[in-house]
Protein backbone atom coordinates (compact mmCIF):
# COMPACT_ATOMS: atom_id res chain seq x y z
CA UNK A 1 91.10 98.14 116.60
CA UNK A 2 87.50 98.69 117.98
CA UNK A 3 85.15 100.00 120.31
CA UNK A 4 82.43 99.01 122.74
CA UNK A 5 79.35 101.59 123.92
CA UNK A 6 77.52 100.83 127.02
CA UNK A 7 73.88 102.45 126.38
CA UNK A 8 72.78 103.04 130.06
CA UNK A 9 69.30 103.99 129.69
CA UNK A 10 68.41 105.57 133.04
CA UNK A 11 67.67 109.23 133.85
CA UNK A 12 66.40 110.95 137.20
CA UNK A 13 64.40 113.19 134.83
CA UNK A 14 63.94 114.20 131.21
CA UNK A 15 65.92 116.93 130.12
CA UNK A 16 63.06 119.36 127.03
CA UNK A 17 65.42 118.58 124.64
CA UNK A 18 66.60 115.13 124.48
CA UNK A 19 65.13 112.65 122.40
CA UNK A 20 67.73 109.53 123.38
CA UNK A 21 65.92 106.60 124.84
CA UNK A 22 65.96 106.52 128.51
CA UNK A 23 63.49 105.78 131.08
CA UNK A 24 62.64 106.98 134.67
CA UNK A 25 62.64 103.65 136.23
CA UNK A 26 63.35 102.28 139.32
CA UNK A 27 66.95 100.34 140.84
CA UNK A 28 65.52 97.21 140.27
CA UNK A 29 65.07 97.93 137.07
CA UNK A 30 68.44 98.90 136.37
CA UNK A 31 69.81 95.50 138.33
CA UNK A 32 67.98 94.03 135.70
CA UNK A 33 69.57 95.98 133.01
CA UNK A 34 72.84 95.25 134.13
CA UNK A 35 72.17 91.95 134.09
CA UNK A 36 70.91 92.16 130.46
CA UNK A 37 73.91 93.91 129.15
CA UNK A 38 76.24 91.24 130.36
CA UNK A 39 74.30 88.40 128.64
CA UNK A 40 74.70 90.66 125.96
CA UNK A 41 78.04 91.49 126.15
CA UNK A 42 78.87 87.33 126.24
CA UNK A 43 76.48 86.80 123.71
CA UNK A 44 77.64 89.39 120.89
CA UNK A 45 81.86 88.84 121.36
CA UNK A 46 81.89 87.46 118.20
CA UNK A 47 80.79 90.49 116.49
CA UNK A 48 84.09 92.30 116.87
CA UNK A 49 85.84 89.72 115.52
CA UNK A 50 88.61 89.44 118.76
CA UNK A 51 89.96 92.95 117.32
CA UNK A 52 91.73 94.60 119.96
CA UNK A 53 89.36 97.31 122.35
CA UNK A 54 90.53 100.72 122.37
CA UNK A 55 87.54 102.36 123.60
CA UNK A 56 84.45 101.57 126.21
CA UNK A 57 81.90 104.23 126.46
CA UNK A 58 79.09 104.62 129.16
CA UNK A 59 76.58 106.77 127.59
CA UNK A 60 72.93 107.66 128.09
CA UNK A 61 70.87 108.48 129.35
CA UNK A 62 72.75 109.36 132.48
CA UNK A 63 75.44 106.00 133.46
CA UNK A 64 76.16 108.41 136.24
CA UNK A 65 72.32 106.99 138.09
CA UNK A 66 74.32 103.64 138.30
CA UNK A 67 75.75 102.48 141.00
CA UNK A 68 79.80 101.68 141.41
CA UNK A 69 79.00 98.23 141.88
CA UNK A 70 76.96 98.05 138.77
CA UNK A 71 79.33 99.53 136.57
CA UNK A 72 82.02 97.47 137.96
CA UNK A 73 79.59 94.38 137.53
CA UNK A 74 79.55 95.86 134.06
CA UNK A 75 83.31 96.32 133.37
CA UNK A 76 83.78 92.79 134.35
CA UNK A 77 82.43 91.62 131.84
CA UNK A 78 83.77 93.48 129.06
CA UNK A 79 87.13 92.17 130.84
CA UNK A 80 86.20 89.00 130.45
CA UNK A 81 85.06 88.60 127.17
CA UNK A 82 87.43 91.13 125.22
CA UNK A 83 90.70 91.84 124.60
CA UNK A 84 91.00 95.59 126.16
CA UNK A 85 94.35 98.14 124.99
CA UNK A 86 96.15 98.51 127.73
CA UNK A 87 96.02 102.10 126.72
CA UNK A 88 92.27 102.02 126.28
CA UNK A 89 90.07 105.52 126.59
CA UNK A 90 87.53 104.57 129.33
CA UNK A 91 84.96 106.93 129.64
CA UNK A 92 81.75 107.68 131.55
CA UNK A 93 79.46 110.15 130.99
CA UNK A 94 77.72 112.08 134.54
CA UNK A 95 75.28 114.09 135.59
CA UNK A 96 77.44 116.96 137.72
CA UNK A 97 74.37 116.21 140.72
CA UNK A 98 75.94 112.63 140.63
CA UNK A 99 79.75 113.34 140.98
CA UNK A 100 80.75 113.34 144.49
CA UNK A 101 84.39 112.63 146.17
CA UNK A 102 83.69 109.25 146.98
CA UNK A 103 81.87 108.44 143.38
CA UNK A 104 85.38 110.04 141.37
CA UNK A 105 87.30 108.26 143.31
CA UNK A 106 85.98 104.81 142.74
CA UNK A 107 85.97 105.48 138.95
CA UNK A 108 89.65 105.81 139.03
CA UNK A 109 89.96 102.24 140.64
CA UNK A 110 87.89 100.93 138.51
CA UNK A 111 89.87 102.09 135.48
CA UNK A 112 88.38 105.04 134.30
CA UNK A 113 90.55 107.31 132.81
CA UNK A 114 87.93 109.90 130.91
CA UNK A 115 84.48 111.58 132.40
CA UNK A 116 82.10 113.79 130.06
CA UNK A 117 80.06 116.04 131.96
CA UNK A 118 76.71 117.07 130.42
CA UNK A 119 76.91 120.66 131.57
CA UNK A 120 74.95 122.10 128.69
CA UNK A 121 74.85 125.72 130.42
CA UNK A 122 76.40 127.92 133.43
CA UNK A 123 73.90 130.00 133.48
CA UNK A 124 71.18 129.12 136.09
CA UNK A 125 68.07 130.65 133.95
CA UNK A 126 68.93 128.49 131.04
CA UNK A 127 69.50 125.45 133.39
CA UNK A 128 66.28 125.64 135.08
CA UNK A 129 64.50 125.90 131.60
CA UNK A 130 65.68 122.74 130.11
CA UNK A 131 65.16 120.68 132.95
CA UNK A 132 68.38 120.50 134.34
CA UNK A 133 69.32 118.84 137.57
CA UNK A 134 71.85 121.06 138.46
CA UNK A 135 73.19 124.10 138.79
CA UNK A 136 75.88 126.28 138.12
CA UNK A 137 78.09 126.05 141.05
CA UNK A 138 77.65 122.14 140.92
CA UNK A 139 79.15 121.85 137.50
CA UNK A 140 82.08 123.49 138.77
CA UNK A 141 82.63 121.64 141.91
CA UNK A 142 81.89 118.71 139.50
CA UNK A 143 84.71 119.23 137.35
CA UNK A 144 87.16 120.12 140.27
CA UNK A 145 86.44 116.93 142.48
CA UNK A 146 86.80 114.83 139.43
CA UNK A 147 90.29 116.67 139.02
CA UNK A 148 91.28 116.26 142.51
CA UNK A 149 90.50 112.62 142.97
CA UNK A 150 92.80 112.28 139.82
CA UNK A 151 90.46 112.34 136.42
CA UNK A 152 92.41 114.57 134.87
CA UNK A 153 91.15 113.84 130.91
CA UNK A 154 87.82 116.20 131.88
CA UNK A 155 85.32 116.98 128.73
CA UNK A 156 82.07 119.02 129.17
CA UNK A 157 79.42 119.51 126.96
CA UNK A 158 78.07 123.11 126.08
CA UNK A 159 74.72 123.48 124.02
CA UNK A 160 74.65 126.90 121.63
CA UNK A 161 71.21 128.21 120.20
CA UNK A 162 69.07 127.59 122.90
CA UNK A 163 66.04 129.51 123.33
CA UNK A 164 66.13 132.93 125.75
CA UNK A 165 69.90 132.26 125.45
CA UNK A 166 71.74 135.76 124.78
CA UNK A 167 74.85 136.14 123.15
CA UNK A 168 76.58 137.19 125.98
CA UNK A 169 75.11 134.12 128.03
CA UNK A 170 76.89 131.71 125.84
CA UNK A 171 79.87 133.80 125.56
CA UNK A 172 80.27 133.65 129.35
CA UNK A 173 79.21 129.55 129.08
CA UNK A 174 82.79 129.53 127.19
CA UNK A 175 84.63 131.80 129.64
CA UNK A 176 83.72 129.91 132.49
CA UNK A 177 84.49 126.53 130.45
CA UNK A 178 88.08 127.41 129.62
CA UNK A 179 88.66 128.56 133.35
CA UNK A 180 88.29 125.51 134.57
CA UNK A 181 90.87 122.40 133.77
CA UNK A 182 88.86 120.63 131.41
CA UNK A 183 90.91 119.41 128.34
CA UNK A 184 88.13 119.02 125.86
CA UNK A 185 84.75 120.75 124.68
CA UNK A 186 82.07 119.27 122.85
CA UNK A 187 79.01 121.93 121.78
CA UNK A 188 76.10 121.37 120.24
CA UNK A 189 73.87 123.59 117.94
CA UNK A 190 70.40 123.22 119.23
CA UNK A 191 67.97 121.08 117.17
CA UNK A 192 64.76 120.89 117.74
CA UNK A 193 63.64 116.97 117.91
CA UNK A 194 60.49 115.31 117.43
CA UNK A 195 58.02 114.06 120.04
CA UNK A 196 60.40 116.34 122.75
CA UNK A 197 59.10 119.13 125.19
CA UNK A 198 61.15 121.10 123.40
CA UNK A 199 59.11 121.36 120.13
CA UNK A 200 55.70 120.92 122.03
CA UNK A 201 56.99 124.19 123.90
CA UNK A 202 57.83 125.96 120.68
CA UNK A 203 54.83 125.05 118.83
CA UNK A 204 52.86 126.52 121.32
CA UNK A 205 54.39 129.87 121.29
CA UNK A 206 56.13 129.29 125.01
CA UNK A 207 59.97 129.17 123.62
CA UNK A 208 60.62 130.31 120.14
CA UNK A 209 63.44 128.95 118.04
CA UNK A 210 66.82 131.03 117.88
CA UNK A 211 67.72 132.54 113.73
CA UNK A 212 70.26 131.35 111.98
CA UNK A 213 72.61 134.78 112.61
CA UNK A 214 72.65 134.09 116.46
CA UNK A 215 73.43 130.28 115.91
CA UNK A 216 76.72 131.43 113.77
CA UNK A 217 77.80 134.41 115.91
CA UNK A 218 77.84 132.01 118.78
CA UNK A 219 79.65 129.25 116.94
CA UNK A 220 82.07 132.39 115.40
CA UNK A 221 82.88 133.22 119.20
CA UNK A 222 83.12 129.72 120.38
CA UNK A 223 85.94 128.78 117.61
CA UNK A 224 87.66 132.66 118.76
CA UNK A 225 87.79 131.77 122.43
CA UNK A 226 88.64 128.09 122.15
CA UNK A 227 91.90 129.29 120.03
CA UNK A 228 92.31 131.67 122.55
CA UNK A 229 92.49 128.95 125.34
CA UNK A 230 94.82 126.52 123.27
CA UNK A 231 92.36 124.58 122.24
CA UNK A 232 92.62 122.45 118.78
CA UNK A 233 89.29 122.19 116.51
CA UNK A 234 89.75 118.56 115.48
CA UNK A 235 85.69 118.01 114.21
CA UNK A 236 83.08 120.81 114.23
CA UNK A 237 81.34 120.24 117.22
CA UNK A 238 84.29 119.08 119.06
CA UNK A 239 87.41 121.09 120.57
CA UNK A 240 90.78 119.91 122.50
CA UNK A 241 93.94 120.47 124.05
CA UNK A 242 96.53 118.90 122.23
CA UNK A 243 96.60 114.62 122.54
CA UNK A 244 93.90 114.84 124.41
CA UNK A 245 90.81 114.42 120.97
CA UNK A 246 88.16 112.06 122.00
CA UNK A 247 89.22 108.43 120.80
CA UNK A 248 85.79 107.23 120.53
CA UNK A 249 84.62 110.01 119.46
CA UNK A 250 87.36 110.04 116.32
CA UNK A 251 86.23 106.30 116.05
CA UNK A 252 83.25 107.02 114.99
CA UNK A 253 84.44 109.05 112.30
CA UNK A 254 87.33 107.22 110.92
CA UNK A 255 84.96 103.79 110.66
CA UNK A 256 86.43 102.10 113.59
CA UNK A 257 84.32 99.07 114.17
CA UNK A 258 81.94 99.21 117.48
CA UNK A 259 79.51 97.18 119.67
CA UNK A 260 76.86 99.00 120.83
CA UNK A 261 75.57 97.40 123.94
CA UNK A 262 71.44 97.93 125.76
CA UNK A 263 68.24 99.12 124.22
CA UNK A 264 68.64 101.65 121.71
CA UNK A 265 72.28 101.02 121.07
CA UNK A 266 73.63 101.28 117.76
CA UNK A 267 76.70 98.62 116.06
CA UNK A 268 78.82 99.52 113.07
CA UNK A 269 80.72 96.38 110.93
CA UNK A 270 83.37 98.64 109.82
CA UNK A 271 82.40 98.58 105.97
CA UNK A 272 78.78 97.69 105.31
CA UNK A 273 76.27 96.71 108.00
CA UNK A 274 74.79 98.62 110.81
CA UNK A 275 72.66 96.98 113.67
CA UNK A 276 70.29 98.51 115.69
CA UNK A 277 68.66 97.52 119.16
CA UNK A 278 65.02 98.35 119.92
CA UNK A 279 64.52 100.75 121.97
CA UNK A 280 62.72 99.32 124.90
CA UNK A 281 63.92 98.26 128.45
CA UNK A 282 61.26 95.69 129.45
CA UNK A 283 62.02 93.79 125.81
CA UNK A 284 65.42 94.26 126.33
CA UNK A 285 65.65 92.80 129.58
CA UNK A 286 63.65 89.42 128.59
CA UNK A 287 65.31 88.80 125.75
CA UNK A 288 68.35 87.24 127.62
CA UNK A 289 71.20 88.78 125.70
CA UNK A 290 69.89 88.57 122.52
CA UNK A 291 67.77 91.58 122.32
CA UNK A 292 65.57 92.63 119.22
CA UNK A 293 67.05 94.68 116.82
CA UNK A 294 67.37 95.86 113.11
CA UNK A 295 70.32 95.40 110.96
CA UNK A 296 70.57 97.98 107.62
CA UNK A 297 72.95 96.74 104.80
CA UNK A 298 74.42 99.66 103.50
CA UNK A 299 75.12 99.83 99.44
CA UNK A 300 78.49 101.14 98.28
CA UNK A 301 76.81 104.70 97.59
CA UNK A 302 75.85 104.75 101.14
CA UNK A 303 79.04 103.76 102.28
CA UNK A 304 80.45 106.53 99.96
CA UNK A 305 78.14 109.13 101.38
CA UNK A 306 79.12 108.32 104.35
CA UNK A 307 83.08 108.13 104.24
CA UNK A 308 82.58 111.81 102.65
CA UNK A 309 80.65 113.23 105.57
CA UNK A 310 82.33 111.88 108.30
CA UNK A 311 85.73 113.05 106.94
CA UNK A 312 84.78 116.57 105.92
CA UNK A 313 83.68 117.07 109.31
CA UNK A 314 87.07 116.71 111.09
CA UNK A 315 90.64 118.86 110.69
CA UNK A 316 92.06 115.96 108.75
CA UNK A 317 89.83 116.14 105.62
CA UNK A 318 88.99 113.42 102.85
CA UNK A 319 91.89 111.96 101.67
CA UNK A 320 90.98 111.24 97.74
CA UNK A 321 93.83 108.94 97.50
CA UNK A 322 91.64 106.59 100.56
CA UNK A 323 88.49 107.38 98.36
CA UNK A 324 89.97 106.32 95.19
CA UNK A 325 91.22 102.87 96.19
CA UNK A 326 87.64 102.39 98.29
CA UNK A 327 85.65 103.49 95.29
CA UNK A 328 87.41 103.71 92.11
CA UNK A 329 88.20 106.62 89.62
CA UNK A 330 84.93 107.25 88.49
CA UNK A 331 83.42 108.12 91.64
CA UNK A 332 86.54 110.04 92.83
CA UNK A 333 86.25 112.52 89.55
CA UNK A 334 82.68 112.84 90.25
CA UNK A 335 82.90 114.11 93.85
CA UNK A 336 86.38 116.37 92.03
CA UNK A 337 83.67 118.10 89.93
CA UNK A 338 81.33 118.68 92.76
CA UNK A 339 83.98 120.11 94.79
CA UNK A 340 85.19 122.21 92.15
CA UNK A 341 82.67 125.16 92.60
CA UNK A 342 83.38 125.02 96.71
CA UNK A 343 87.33 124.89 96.34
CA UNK A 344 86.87 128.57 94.31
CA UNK A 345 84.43 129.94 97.06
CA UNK A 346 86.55 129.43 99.41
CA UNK A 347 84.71 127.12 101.34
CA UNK A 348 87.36 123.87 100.52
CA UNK A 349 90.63 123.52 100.16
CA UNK A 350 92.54 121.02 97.73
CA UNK A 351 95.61 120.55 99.41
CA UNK A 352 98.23 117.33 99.52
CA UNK A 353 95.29 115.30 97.76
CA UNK A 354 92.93 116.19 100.87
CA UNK A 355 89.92 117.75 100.56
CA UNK A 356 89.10 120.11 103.90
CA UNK A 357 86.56 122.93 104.84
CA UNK A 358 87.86 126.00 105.50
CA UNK A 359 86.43 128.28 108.48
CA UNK A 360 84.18 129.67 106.13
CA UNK A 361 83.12 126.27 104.55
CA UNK A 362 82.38 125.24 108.16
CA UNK A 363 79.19 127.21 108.77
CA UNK A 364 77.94 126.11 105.50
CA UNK A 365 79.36 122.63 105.76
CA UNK A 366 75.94 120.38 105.51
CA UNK A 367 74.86 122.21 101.98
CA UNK A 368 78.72 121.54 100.87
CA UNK A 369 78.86 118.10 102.15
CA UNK A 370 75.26 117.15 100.65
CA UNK A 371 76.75 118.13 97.13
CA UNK A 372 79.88 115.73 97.34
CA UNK A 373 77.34 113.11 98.45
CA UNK A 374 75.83 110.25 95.63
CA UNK A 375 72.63 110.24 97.03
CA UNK A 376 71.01 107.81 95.39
């Protein structure tokens, strides 16, 4: 199995915190792009090896600025030159601004069966401070008219730790999430990146950075409420309703092979090899399918490392029996030793030959992960 993500690099504005590539430009542009991302899609069908497609992403950037016709344009070709589940997660991710009757319902013909709405707040202040494009009351109506023109499989994204953010702001975020018939959550501790508004803004004394108390009383009520509402925490930024965990997003965890598609895009081998795509449209559009890009050979430690961290961070754990016939026993005691000092805090459990973090590991989970890592 494997996956394909559609970077669609186009946003109305810039949002203070976001440091993804995307670019203001014009429709022209983005015919172009389209264009671009089909040569590339024909050109690159080898690199999945004619493994079956169980998930196709449109991320951003906001794939929500294109129009139907260009994502169908787009779809087409993924059609055409890969072997799609017939069960395959389709998803787009929107802007609420963007979702209107007549948009949701030409997603569904098209095949969508999955939208992720970049909500980040309900709380107008907060919007209006990062730049948002809309408001409250559209993210709502968002969610609703995706529902009613039969997009059932709704996720929205919720950002925690945000500057001027109280804790009863983002506790009513939550309430107002799980009232509405969304089946999955994704929140996001805020980090502060470089090069965005965001951190010119805080080192100039105009926003100042949230403490570390707020950012785990917030993530302490978010994991309280979203067991309240049914909902399962199957990774620790990401919550669901039973059957209905994010298949790409569990891809990327459980080293599912993907093609990342447009600038910026990222592609993952499966075992050893990552590829990268520069980040820049104009380049990316001449290049005629083939667009520059980096590839990183990762060593067995890194594949380790990895493995360990992408694991730890979901309900199912790190099997040591999978780590053992990956690595060998060597490696396997090593990381037993490591974990030793964790599994008697409290912090990890050691159960069924699976390593997982506990609720309390969880808020301490990069300094825990970091010590099972090799590092090299």
């Amino acid at each position: 199995m494997s996956m394909i993500y559609l970077h669609v690099p186009f946003c109305t504005s810039r949002c203070i915190y976001c440091d993804f590539y995307s670019t203001t430009q014009s429709a022209t542009v983005r015919h172009e792009y389209v264009n671009a991302a089909c040569a590339e899609l024909a050109n690159r069908k080898s690199y999945l090896a004619d493994r079956l497609i169980q998930s196709i992403y449109f991320g951003g950037g906001t794939p929500s600025q294109l129009q139907i016709k260009e994502i169908a344009i787009l779809l087409d070709s993924i059609n055409k030159h890969y072997d799609i589940d017939t069960n395959a997660e389709i998803t787009l991710e929107a802007n609420p601004d963007d979702v209107t009757p007549d948009f949701a319902h030409n997603l569904c013909h098209l095949g969508f069966n999955r939208v992720s709405l970049g909500v980040q707040s309900f709380n107008d202040r907060i919007l209006k401070m990062l730049n948002r494009r809309h408001d409250a009351a559209t993210a709502q109506d968002a969610v609703h008219t995706l529902q009613q023109a039969g997009l059932d499989n709704i996720s929205i994204d919720l950002i925690y730790g945000l500057p001027t953010q109280l804790m009863q702001d983002f506790s009513s975020d939550l309430q107002k999430a799980f009232s509405l018939p969304i089946k999955h959550l994704s929140t996001y501790a805020l980090s502060i990146e470089q090069g965005t508004l965001l951190q010119r803004k805080i080192q100039s004394n105009e926003l100042a950075e949230t403490d570390e108390d707020t950012f785990i009383a917030e993530y302490e009520i978010m994991m309280q409420q979203a067991h309240a509402h049914g909902f399962e925490h199957y990774e620790i930024s990401n919550f669901a309703l039973p059957g209905f965990e994010s298949r790409h997003n569990s891809g990327y965890w459980n080293n599912t092979p993907y093609l990342g598609i447009g600038p910026g895009a990222h592609s993952f081998n499966g075992t050893d090899e990552r590829q990268y795509n520069e980040p820049n449209l104009g380049k990316y559009i001449s290049a005629a399918g083939l667009p520059p890009h980096t590839i990183e050979h990762l060593t067995l430690s890194d594949q380790f490392d990895e493995q360990v961290f992408t694991s730890l961070r979901t309900r199912k754990g790190l099997s040591l029996k999978n780590l053992e016939k990956r690595f060998g026993e060597a490696w396997l005691e090593d990381l037993k030793r490591a974990a030793q000092k964790h599994i008697s805090s409290g912090s990890l459990t050691f159960n069924n030959n699976t390593l997982c973090l506990t609720r309390k590991g969880i808020m301490t989970s990069n300094d825990i992960i970091s010590d099972l890592m090799r590092a090299e």
